[in-house]
N, C-alpha and C. Protein backbone atom coordinates (compact mmCIF):
# COMPACT_ATOMS: atom_id res chain seq x y z
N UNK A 1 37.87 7.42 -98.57
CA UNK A 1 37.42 6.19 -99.20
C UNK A 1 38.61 5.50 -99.87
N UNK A 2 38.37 4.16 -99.59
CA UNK A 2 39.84 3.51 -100.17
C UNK A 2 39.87 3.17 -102.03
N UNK A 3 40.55 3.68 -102.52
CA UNK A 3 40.93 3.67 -103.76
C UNK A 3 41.19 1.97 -104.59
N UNK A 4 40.44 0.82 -104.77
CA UNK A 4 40.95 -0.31 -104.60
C UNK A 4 41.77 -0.20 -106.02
N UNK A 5 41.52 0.88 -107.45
CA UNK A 5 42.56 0.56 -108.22
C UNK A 5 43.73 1.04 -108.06
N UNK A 6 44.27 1.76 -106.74
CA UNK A 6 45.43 1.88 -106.79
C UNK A 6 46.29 0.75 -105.85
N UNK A 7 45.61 -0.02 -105.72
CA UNK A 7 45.81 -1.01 -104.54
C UNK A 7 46.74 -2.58 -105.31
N UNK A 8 48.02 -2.34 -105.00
CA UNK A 8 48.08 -3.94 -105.13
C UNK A 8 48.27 -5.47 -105.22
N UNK A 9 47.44 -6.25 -104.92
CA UNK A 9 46.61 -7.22 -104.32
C UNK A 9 47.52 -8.67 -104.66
N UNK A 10 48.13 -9.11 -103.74
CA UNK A 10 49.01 -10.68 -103.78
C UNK A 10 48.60 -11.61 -102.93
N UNK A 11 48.85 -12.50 -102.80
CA UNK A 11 48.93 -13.61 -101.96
C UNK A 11 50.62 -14.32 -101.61
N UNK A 12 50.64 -14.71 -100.22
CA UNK A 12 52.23 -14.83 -100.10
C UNK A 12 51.74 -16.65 -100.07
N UNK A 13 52.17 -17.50 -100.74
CA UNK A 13 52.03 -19.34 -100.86
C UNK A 13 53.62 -19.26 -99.69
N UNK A 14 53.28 -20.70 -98.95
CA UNK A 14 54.47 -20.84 -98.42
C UNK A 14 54.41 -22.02 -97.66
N UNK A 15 55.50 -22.78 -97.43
CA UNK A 15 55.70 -24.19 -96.71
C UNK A 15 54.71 -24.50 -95.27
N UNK A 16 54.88 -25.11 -94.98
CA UNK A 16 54.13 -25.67 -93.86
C UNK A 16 55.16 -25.72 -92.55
N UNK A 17 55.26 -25.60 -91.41
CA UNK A 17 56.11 -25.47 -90.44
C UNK A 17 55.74 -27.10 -89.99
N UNK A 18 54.52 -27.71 -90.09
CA UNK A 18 54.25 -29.29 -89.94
C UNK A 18 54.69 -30.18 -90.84
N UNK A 19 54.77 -31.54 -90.60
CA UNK A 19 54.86 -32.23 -91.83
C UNK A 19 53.55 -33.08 -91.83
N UNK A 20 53.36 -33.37 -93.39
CA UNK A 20 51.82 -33.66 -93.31
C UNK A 20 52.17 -35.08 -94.78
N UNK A 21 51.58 -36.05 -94.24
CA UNK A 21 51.76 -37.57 -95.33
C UNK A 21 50.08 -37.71 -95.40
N UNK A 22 50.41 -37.81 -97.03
CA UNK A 22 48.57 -38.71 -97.53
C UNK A 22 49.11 -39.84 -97.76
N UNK A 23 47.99 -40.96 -97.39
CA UNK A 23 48.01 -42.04 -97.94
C UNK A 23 46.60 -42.58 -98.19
N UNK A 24 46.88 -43.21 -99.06
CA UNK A 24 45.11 -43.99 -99.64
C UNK A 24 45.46 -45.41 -99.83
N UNK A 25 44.10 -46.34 -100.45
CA UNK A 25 44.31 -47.19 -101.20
C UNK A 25 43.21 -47.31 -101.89
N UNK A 26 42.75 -48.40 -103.06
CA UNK A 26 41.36 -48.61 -103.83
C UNK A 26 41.46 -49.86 -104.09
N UNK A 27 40.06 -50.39 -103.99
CA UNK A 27 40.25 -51.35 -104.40
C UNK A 27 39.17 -51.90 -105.51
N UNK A 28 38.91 -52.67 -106.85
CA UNK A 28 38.01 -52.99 -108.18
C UNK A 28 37.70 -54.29 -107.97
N UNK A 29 36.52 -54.37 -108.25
CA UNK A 29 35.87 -56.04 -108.49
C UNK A 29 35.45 -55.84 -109.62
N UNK A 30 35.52 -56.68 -110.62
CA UNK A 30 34.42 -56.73 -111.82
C UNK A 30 34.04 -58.15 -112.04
N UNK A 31 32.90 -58.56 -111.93
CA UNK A 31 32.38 -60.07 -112.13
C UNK A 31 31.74 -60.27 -113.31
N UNK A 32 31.58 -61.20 -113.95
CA UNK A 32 30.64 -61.29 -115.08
C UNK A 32 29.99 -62.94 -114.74
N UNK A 33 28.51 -62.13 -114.86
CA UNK A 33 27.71 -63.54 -114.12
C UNK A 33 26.74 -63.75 -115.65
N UNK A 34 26.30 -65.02 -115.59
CA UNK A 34 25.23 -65.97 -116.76
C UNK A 34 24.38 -64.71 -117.49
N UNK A 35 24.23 -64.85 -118.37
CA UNK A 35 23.14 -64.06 -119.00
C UNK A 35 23.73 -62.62 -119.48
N UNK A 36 25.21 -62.26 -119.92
CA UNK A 36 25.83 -61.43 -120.02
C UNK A 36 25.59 -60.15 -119.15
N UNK A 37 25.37 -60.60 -117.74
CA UNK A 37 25.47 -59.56 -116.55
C UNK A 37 27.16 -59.44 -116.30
N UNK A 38 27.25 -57.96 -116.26
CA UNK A 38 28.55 -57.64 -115.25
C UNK A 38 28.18 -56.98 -114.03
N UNK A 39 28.53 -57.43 -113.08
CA UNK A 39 28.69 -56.52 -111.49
C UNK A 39 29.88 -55.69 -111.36
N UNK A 40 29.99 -54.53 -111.19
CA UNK A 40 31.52 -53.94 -110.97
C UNK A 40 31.50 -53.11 -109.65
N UNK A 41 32.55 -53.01 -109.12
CA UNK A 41 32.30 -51.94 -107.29
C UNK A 41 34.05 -51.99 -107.63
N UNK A 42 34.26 -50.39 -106.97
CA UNK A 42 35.26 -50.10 -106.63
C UNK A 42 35.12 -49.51 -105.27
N UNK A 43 36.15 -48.94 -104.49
CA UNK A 43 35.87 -48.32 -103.26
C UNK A 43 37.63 -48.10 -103.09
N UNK A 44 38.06 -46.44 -102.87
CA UNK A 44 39.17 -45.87 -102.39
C UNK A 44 38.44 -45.25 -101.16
N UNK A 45 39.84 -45.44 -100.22
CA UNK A 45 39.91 -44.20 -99.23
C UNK A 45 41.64 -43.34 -99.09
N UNK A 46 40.85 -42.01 -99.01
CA UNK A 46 42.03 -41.40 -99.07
C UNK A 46 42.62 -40.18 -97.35
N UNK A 47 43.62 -40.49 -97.11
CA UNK A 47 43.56 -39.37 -95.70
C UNK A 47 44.71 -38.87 -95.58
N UNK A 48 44.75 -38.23 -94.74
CA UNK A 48 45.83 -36.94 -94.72
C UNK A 48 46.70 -37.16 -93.00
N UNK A 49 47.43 -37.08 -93.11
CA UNK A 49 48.09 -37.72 -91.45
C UNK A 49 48.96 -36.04 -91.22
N UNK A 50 49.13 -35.69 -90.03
CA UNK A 50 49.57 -34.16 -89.96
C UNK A 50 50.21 -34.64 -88.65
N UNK A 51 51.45 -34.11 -88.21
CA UNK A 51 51.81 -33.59 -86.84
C UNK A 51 50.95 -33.00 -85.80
N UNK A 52 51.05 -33.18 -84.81
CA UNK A 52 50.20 -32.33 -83.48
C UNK A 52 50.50 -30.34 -83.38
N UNK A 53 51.93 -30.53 -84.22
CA UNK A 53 52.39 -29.19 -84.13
C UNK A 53 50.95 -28.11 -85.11
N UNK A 54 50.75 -27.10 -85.04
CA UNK A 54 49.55 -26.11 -85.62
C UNK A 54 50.44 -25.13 -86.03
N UNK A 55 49.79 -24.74 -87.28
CA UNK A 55 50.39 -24.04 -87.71
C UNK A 55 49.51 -23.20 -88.81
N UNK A 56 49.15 -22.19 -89.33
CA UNK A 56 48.13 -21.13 -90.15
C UNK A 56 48.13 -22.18 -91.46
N UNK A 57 48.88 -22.92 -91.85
CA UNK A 57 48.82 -23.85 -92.94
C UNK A 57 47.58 -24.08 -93.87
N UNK A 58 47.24 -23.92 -95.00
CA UNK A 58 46.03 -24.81 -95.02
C UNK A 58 46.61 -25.60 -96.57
N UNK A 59 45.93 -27.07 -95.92
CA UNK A 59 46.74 -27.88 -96.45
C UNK A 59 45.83 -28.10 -98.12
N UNK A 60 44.77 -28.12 -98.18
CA UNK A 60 44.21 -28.20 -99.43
C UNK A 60 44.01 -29.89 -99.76
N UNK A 61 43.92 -30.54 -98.61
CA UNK A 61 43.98 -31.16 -99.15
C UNK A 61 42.97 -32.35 -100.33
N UNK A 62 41.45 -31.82 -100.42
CA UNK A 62 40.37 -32.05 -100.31
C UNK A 62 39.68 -32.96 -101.40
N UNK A 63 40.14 -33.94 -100.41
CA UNK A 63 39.62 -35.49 -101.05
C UNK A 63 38.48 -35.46 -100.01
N UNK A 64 37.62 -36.70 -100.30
CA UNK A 64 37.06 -37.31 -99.60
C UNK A 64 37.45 -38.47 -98.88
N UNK A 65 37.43 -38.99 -97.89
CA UNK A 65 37.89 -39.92 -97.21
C UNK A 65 37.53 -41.32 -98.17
N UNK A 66 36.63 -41.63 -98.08
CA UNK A 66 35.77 -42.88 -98.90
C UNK A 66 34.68 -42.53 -100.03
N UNK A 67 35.14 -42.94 -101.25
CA UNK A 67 34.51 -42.92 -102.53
C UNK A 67 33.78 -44.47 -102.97
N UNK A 68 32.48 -45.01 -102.98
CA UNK A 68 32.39 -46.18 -103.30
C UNK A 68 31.16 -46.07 -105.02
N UNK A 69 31.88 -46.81 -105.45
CA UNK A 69 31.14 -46.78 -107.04
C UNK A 69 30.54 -48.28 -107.13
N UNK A 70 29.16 -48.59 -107.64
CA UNK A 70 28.67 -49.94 -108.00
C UNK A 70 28.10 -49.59 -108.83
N UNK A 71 27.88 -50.85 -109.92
CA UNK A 71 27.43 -50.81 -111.24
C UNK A 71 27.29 -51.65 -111.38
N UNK A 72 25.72 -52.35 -112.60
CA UNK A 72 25.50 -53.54 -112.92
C UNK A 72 24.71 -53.37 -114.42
N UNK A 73 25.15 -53.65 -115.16
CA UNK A 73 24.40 -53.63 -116.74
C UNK A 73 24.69 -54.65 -117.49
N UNK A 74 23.96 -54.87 -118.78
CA UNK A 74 24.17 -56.34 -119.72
C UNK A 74 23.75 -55.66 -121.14
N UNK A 75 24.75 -55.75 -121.79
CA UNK A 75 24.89 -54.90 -123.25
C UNK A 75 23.65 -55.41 -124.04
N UNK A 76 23.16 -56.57 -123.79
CA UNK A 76 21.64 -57.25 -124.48
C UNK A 76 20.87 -57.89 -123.73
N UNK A 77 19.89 -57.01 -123.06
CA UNK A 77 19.25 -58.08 -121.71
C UNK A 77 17.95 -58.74 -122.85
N UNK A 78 17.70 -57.83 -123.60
CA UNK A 78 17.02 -57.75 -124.90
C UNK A 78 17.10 -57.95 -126.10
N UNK A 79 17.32 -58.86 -127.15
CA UNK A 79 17.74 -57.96 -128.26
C UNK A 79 17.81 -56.76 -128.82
N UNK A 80 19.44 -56.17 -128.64
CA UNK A 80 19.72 -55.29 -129.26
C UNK A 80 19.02 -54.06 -127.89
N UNK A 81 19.20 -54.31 -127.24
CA UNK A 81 18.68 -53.83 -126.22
C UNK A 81 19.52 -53.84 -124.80
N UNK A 82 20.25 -52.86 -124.45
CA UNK A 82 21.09 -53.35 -123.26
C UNK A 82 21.24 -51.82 -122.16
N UNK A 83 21.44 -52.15 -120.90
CA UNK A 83 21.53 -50.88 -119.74
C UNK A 83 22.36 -51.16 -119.10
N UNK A 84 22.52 -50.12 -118.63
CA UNK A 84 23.89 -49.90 -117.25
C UNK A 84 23.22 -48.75 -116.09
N UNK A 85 22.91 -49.58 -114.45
CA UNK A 85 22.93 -48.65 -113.36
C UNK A 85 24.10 -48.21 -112.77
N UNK A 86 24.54 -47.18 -112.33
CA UNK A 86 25.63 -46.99 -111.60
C UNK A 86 25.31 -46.42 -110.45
N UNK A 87 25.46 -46.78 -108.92
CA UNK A 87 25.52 -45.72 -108.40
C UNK A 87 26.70 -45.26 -107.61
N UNK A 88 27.09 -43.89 -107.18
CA UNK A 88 28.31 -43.51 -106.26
C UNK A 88 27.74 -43.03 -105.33
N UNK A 89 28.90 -43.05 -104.27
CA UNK A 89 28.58 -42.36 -103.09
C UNK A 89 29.88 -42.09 -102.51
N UNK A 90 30.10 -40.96 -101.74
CA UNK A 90 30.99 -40.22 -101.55
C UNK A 90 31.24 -39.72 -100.17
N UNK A 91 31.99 -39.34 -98.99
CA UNK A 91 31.59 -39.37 -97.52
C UNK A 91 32.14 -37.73 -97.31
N UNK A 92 31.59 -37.57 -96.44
CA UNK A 92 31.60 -35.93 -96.46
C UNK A 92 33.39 -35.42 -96.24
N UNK A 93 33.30 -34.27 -95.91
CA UNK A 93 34.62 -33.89 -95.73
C UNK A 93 34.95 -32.42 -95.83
N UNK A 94 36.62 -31.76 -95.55
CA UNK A 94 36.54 -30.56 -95.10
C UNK A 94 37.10 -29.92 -96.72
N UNK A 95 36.13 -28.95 -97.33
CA UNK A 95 37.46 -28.22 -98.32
C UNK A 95 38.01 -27.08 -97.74
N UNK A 96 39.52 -26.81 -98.17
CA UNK A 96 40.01 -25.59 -97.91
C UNK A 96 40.56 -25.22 -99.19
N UNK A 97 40.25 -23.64 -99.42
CA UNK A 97 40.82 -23.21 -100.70
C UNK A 97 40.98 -22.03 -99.72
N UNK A 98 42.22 -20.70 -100.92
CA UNK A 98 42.02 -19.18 -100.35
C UNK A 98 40.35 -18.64 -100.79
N UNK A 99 39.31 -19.28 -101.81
CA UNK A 99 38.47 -18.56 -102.14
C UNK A 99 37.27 -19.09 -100.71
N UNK A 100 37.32 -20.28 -100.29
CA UNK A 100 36.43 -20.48 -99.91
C UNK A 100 36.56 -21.78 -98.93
N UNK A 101 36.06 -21.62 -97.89
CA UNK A 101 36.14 -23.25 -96.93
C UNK A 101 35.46 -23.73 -96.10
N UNK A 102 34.97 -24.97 -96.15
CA UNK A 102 33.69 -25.65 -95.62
C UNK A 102 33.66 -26.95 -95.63
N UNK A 103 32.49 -27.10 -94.73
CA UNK A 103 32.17 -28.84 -95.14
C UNK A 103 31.48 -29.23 -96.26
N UNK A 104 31.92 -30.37 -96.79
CA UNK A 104 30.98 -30.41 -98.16
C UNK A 104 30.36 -31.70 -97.91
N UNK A 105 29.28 -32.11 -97.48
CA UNK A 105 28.33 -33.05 -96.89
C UNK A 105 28.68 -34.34 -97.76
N UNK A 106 28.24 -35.28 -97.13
CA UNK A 106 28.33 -36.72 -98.39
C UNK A 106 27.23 -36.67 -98.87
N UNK A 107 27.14 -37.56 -100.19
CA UNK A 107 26.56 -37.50 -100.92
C UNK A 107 26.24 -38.58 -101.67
N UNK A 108 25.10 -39.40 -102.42
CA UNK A 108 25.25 -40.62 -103.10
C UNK A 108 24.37 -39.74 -104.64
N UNK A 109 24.62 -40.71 -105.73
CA UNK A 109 24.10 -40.44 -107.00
C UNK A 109 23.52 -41.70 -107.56
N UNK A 110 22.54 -41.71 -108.71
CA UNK A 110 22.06 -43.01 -108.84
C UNK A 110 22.01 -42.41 -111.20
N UNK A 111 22.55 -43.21 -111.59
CA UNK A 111 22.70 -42.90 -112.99
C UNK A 111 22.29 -44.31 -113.64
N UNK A 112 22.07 -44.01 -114.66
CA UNK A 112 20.80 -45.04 -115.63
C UNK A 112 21.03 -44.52 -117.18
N UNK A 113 21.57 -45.97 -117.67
CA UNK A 113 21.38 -45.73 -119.32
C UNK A 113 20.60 -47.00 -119.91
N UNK A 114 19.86 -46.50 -120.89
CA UNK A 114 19.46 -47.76 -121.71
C UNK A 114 19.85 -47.26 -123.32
N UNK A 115 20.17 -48.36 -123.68
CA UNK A 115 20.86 -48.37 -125.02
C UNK A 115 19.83 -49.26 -126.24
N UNK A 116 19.24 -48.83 -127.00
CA UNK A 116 19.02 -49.26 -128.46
C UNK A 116 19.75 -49.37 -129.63
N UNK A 117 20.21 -50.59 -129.94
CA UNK A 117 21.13 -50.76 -131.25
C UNK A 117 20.38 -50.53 -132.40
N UNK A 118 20.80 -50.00 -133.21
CA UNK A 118 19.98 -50.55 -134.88
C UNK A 118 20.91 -51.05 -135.59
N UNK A 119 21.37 -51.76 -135.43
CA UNK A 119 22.56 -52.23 -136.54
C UNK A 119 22.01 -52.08 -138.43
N UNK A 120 20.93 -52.07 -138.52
CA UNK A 120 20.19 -52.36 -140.11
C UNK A 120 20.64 -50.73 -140.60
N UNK A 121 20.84 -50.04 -139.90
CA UNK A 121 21.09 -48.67 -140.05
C UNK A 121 22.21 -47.87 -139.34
N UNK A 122 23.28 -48.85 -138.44
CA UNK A 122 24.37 -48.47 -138.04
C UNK A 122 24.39 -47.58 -136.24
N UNK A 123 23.18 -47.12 -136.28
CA UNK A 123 23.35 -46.36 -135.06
C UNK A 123 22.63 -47.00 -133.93
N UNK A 124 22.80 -46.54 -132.84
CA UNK A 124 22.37 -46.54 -131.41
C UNK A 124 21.26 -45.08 -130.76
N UNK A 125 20.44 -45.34 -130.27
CA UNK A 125 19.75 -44.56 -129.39
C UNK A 125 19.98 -45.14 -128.16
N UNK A 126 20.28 -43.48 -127.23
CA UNK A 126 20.48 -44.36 -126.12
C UNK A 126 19.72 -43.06 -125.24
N UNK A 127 19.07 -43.56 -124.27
CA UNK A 127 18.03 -43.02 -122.92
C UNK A 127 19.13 -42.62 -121.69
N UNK A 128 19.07 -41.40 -121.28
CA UNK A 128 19.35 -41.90 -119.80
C UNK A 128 19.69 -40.67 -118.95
N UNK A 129 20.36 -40.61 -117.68
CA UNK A 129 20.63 -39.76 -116.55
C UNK A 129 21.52 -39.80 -115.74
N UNK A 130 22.02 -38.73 -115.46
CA UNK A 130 23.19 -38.87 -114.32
C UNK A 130 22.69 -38.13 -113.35
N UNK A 131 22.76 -38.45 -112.15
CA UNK A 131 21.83 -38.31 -110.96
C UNK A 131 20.39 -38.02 -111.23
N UNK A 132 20.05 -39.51 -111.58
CA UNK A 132 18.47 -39.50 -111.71
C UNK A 132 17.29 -39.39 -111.21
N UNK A 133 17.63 -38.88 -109.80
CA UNK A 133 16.85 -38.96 -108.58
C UNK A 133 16.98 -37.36 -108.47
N UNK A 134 17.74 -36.93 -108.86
CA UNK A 134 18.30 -35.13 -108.72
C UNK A 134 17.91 -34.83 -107.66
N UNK A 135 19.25 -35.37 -107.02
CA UNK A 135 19.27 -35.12 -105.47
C UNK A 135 20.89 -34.24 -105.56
N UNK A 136 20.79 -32.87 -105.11
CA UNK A 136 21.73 -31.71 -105.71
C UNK A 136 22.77 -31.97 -104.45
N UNK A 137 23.99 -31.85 -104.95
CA UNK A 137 25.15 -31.69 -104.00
C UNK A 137 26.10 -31.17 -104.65
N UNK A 138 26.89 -30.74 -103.51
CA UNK A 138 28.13 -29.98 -103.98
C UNK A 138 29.27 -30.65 -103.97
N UNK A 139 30.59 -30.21 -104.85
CA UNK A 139 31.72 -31.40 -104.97
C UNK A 139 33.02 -30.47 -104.10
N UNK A 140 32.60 -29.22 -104.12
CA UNK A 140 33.50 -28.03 -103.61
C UNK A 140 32.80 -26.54 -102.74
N UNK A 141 33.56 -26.25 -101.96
CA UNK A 141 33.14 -25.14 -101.38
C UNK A 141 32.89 -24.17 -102.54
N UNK A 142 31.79 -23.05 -102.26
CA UNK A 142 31.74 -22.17 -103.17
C UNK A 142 31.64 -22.37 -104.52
N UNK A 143 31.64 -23.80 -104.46
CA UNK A 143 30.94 -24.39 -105.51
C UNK A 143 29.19 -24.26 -106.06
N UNK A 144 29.07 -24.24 -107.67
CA UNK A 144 27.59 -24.58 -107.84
C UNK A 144 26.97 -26.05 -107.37
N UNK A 145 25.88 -25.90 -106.95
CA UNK A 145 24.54 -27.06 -106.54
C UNK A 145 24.72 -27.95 -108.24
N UNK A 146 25.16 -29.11 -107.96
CA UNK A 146 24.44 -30.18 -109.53
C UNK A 146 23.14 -30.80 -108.58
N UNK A 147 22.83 -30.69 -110.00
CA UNK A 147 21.41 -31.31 -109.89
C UNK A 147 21.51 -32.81 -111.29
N UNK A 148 20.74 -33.66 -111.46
CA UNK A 148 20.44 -34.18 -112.41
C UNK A 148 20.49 -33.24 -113.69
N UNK A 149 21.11 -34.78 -114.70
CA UNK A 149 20.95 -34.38 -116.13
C UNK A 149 20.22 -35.63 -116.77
N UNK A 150 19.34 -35.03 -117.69
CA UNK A 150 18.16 -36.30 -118.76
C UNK A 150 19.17 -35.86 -119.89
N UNK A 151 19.38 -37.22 -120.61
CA UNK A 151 19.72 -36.72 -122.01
C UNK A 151 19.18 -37.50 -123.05
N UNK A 152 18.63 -37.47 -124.42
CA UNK A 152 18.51 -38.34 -125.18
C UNK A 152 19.86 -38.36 -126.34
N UNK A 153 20.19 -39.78 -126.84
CA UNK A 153 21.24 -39.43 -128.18
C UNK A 153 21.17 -40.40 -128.75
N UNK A 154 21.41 -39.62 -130.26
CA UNK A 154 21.36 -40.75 -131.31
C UNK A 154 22.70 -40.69 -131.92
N UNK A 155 22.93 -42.20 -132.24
CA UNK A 155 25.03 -42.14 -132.29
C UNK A 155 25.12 -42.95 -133.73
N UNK A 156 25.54 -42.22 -134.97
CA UNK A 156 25.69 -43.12 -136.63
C UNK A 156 27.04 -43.41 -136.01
N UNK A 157 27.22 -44.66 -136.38
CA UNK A 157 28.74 -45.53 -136.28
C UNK A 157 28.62 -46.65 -137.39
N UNK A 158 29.16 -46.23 -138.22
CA UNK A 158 29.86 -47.33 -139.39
C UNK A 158 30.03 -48.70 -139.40
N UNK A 159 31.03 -48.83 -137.91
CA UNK A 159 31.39 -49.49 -137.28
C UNK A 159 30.41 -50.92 -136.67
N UNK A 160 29.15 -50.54 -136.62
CA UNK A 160 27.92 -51.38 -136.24
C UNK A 160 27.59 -52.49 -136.91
């Protein structure tokens, strides 16, 4: 029987015999329309360009190709009353680590805040969720499942 504490255990890291170039770009809009609405969207893509040559390499490199974020909220649609939707979405892609390697599916999220001021008393209550639909995905191989988070909070600021 093999003894594993007398055993011991390295990893050798080492260059690539290929040559391998990332390049991306992103790009931000933010608008502000009548009625103190903002619209905001960003969208990067990121990729990895490699030689034809193969080689045991693993490059790590594990972005997602295309990340797109939109958002639209108005700090007072209400008095003293204001929200923000966001949603992302993300396009699938390969991870490689030494612990673990796979596809990690795309994925979109949908997040929601509503905000209550009290200024007569300085603080804010604010409502809300990040992936509010709790629709579970993974960000990494061998990674844990997220699911949705509810949170409530109440915020004293002076400052109000």
């Amino acid at each position: 029987m093999l003894d594993r504490s007398k055993q011991d255990r390295y990893r050798v890291y080492t260059n690539s015999n290929s040559t391998y170039k990332s390049y991306g770009t992103s790009l931000g809009v933010r608008y502000n329309v009548t009625g103190n609405y903002n619209i905001n969207t960003n969208v990067s893509y990121n990729d990895l360009a490699s030689s034809n040559t193969s080689d045991l390499f693993i490059t790590a490199f594990n972005t997602p190709k295309w990340m797109v974020n939109v958002s639209v909220g108005n700090r007072e649609i209400f008095k003293n009353i204001g929200f923000t939707l966001v949603a992302r979405w993300q396009s699938g892609f390969m991870w490689e680590s030494p612990l673990a390697s796979g596809a990690i599916p795309a994925y979109y999220t949908i997040d929601a805040q509503a905000t209550w001021k009290l200024p007569e008393i300085h603080a804010n209550i604010k409502v809300g969720a990040t992936n509010l639909l709790n629709r579970r995905y993974f960000q990494y191989a061998a990674g844990p499942e997220i699911g949705g988070l509810y949170y409530l909070a109440f915020t004293y600021d002076l400052k109000l």
